[in-house]
Protein backbone atom coordinates (compact mmCIF):
# COMPACT_ATOMS: atom_id res chain seq x y z
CA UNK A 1 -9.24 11.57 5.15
CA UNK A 2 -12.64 11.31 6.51
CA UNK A 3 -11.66 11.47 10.30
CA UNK A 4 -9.56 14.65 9.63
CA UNK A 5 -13.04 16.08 8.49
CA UNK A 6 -14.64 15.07 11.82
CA UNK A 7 -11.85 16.45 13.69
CA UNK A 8 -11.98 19.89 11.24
CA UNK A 9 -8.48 20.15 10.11
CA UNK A 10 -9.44 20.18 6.17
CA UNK A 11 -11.52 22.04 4.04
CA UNK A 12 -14.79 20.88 1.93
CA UNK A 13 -12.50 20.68 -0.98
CA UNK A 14 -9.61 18.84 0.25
CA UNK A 15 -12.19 16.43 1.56
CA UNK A 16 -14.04 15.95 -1.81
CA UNK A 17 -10.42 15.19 -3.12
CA UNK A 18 -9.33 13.19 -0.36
CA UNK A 19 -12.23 10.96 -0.73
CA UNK A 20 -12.18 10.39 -4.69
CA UNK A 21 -8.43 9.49 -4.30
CA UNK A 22 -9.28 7.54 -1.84
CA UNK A 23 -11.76 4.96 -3.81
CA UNK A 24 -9.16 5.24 -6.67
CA UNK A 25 -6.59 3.47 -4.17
CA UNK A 26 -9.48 0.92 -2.69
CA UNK A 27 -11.15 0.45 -6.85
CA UNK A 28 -7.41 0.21 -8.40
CA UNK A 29 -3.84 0.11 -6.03
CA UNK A 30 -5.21 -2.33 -3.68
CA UNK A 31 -6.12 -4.67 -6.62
CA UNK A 32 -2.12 -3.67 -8.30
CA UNK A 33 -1.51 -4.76 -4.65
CA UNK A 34 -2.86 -7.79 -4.23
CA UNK A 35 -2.35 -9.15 -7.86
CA UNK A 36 1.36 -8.35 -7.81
CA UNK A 37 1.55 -11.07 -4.85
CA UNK A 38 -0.68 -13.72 -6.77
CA UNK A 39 1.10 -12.79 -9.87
CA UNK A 40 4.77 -13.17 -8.76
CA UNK A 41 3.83 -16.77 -6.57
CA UNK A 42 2.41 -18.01 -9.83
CA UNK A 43 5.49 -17.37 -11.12
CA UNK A 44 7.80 -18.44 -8.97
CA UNK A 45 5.56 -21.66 -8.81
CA UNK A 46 2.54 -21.56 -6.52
CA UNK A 47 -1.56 -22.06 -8.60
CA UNK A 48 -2.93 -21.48 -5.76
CA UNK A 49 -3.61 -17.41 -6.55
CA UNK A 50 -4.85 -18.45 -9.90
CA UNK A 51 -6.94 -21.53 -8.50
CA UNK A 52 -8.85 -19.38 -5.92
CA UNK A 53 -9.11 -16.65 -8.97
CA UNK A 54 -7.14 -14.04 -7.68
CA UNK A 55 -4.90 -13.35 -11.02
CA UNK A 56 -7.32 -10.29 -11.24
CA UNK A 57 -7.60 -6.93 -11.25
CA UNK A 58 -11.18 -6.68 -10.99
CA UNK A 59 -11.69 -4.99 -7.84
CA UNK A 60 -14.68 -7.33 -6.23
CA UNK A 61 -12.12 -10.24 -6.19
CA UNK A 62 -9.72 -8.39 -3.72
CA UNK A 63 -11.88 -5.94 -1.66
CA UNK A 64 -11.90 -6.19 2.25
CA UNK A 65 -14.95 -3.70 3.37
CA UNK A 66 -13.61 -2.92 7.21
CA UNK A 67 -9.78 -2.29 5.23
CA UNK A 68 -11.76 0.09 2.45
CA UNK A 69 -13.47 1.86 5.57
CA UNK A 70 -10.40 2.16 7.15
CA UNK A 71 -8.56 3.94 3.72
CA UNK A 72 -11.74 6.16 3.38
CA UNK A 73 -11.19 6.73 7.61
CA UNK A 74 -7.37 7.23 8.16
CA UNK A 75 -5.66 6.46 4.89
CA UNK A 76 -4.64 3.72 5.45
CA UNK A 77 -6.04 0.19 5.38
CA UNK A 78 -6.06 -3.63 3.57
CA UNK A 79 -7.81 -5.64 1.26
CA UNK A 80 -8.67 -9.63 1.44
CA UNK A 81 -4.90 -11.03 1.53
CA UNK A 82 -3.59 -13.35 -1.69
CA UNK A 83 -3.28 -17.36 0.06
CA UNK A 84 0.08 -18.89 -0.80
CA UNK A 85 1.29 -22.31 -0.46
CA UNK A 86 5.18 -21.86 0.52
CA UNK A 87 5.25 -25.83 -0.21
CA UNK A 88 4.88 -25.23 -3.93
CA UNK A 89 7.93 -22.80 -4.02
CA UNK A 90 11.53 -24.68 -4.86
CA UNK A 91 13.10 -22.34 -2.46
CA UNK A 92 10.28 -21.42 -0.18
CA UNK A 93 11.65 -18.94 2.54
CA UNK A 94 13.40 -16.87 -0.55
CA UNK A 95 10.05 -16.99 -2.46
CA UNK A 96 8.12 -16.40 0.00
CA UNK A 97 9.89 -12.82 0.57
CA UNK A 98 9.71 -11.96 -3.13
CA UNK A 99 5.97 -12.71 -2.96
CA UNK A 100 5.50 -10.46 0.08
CA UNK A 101 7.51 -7.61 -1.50
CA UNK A 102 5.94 -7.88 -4.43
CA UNK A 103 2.61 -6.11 -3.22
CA UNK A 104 4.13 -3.32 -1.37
CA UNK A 105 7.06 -2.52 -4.79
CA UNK A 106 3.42 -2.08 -6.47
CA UNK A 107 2.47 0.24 -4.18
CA UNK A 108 5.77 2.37 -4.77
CA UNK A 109 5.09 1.98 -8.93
CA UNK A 110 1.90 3.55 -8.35
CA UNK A 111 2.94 6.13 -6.10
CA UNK A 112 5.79 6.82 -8.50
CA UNK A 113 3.22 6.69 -12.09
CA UNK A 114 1.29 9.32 -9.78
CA UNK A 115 4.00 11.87 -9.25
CA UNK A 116 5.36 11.45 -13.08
CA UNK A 117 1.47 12.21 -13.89
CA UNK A 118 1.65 15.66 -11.29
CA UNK A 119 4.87 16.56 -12.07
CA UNK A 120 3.36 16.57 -15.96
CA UNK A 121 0.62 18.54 -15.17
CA UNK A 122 2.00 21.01 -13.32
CA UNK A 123 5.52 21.82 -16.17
CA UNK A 124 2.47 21.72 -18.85
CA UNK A 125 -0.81 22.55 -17.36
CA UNK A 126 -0.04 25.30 -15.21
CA UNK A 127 -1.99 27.99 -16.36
CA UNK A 128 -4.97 26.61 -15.51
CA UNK A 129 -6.85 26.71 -12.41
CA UNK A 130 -8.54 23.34 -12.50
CA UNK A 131 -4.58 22.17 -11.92
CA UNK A 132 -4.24 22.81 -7.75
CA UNK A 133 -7.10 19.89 -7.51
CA UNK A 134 -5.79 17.38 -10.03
CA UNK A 135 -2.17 18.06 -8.24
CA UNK A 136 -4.19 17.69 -4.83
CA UNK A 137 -6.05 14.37 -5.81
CA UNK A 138 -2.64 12.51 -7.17
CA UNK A 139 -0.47 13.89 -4.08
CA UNK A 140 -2.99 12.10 -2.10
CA UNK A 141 -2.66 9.01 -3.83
CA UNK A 142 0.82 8.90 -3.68
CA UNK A 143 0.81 9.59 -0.35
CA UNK A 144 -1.44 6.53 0.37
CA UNK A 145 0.42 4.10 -1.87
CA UNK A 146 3.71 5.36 0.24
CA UNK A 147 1.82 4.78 3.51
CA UNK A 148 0.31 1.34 2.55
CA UNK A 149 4.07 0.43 1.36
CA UNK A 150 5.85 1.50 4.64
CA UNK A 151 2.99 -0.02 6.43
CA UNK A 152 2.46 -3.58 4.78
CA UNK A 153 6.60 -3.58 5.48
CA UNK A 154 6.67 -3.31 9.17
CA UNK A 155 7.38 -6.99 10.20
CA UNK A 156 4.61 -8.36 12.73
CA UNK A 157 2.01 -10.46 11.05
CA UNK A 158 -0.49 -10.66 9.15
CA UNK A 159 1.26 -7.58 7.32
CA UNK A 160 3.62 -8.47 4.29
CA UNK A 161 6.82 -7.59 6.43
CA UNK A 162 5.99 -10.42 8.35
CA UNK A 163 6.33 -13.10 5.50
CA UNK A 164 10.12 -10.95 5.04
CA UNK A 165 10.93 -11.52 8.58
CA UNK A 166 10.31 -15.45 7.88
CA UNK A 167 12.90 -15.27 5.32
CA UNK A 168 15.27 -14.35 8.94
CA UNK A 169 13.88 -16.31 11.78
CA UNK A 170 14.02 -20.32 12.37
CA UNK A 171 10.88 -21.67 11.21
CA UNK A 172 10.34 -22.88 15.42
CA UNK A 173 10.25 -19.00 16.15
CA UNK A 174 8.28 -18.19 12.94
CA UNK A 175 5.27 -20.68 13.41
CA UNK A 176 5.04 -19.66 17.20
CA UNK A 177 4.52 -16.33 16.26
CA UNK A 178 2.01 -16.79 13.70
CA UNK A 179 -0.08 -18.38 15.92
CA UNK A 180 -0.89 -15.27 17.35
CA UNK A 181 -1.57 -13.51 14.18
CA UNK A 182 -4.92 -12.38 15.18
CA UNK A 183 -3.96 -10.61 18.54
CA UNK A 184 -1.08 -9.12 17.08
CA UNK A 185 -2.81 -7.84 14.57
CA UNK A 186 -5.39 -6.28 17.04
CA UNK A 187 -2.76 -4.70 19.15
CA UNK A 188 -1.30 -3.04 16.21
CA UNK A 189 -3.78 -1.41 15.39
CA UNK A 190 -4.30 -0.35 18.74
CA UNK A 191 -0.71 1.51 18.42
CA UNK A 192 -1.66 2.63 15.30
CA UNK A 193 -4.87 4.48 17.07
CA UNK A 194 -2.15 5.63 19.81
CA UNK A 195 -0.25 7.28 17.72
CA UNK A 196 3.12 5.06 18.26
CA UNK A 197 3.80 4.43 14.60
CA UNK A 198 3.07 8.04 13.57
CA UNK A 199 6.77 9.59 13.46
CA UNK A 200 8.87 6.43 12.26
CA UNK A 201 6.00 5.89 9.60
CA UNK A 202 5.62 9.24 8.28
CA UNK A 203 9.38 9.55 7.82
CA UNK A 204 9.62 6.78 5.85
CA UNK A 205 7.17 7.69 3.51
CA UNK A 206 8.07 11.41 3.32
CA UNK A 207 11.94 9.68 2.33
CA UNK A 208 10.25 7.96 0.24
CA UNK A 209 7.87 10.39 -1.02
CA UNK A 210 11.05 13.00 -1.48
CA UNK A 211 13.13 10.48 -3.48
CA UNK A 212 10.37 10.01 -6.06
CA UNK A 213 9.52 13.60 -6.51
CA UNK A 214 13.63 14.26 -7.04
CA UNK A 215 13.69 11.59 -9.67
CA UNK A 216 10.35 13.22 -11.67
CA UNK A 217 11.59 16.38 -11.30
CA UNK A 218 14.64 15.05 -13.17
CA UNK A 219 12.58 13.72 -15.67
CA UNK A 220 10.52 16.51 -16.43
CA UNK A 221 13.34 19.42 -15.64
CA UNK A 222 11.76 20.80 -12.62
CA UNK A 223 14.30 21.15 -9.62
């Protein structure tokens, strides 16, 4: 992304790509993202997504400027997080975990549509030129989907793996540790800058990444 330009490690084209992928994730995924939570607590019995008009996918409704910095930055970022009322769910701990997982499964879909769409271009597009740059601008949206999946999933709040681990902990424990939200959140992201996350995370996603390129290449014939 941008701060790999600062630093010089990619090339005026892979930059121009990197970018326009880039405001397709912040314009599209992170609305698929953050409707996918409002949508599923609808349905599994929570109006409040739908009273604050969230039921969208009109990109205003759900955009967080520092998070689409951040994507247009490092890759990686967040958007203005879907409010849920666990009251309104008949099994709320349960519910509350299929809401969270809802956003980041979106991510994976779109990360997934992307690679079906590249490995379609490249069985029957080949022979043209033009092809190395569309390949290059849907690898990197699959690649930020993946990392916005494996990161949402890492369990410390106010990330969607932390409304999974409440599914786990005593509700004592879970409360006590959301009222620190805000620093945890802060010292995150200070590992994230360190570099601490860099090796577990990108192994995830390249597992992931593998697994969906095996399964379009199945599609499509290509080993």
């Amino acid at each position: 992304m941008l701060i790999n330009a600062l630093k010089g490690t990619t090339d005026f084209t892979g930059i121009v790509v990197g970018i326009l992928s880039s405001l397709v994730v912040i314009f599209l995924t992170l609305p698929i993202h953050e409707f996918a939570h409002g949508f599923v607590a609808t349905k599994l019995g929570d109006p409040t997504p739908r009273y604050q008009g969230r039921l969208t996918l009109n990109p205003l409704r759900h955009i967080d400027y520092m998070g689409a910095l951040a994507i247009l930055l490092f890759g990686f970022g967040w958007a203005k997080p879907v409010q849920v009322n666990m009251r309104n769910f008949k099994n709320p701990k349960r519910d509350m975990a299929i809401t969270a997982l809802a956003g980041p499964v979106s991510n994976i879909i779109v990360a997934f549509i992307a690679t079906l769409i590249n490995f379609a271009v490249y069985k029957f597009l080949s022979a043209y030129a033009v092809v190395i740059y569309v390949i290059m601008f849907f690898s990197y949206i699959v690649q930020i989907n993946v990392y916005l999946a494996v990161f949402n999933l890492i369990p410390v709040p106010p990330l969607d793996g932390s409304r999974l681990l409440n599914a786990f902990l005593p509700d004592r424990i879970y409360y006590r540790l959301m009222q620190y939200e805000r620093y945890i959140i802060w010292g995150m992201f200070l590992l994230v800058y360190m570099g601490v996350f860099d090796k577990p995370l990108s192994l995830a996603s390249s597992t992931i990444i593998n697994g969906l390129s095996k399964v379009a290449g199945m599609i499509f014939g290509i080993n």
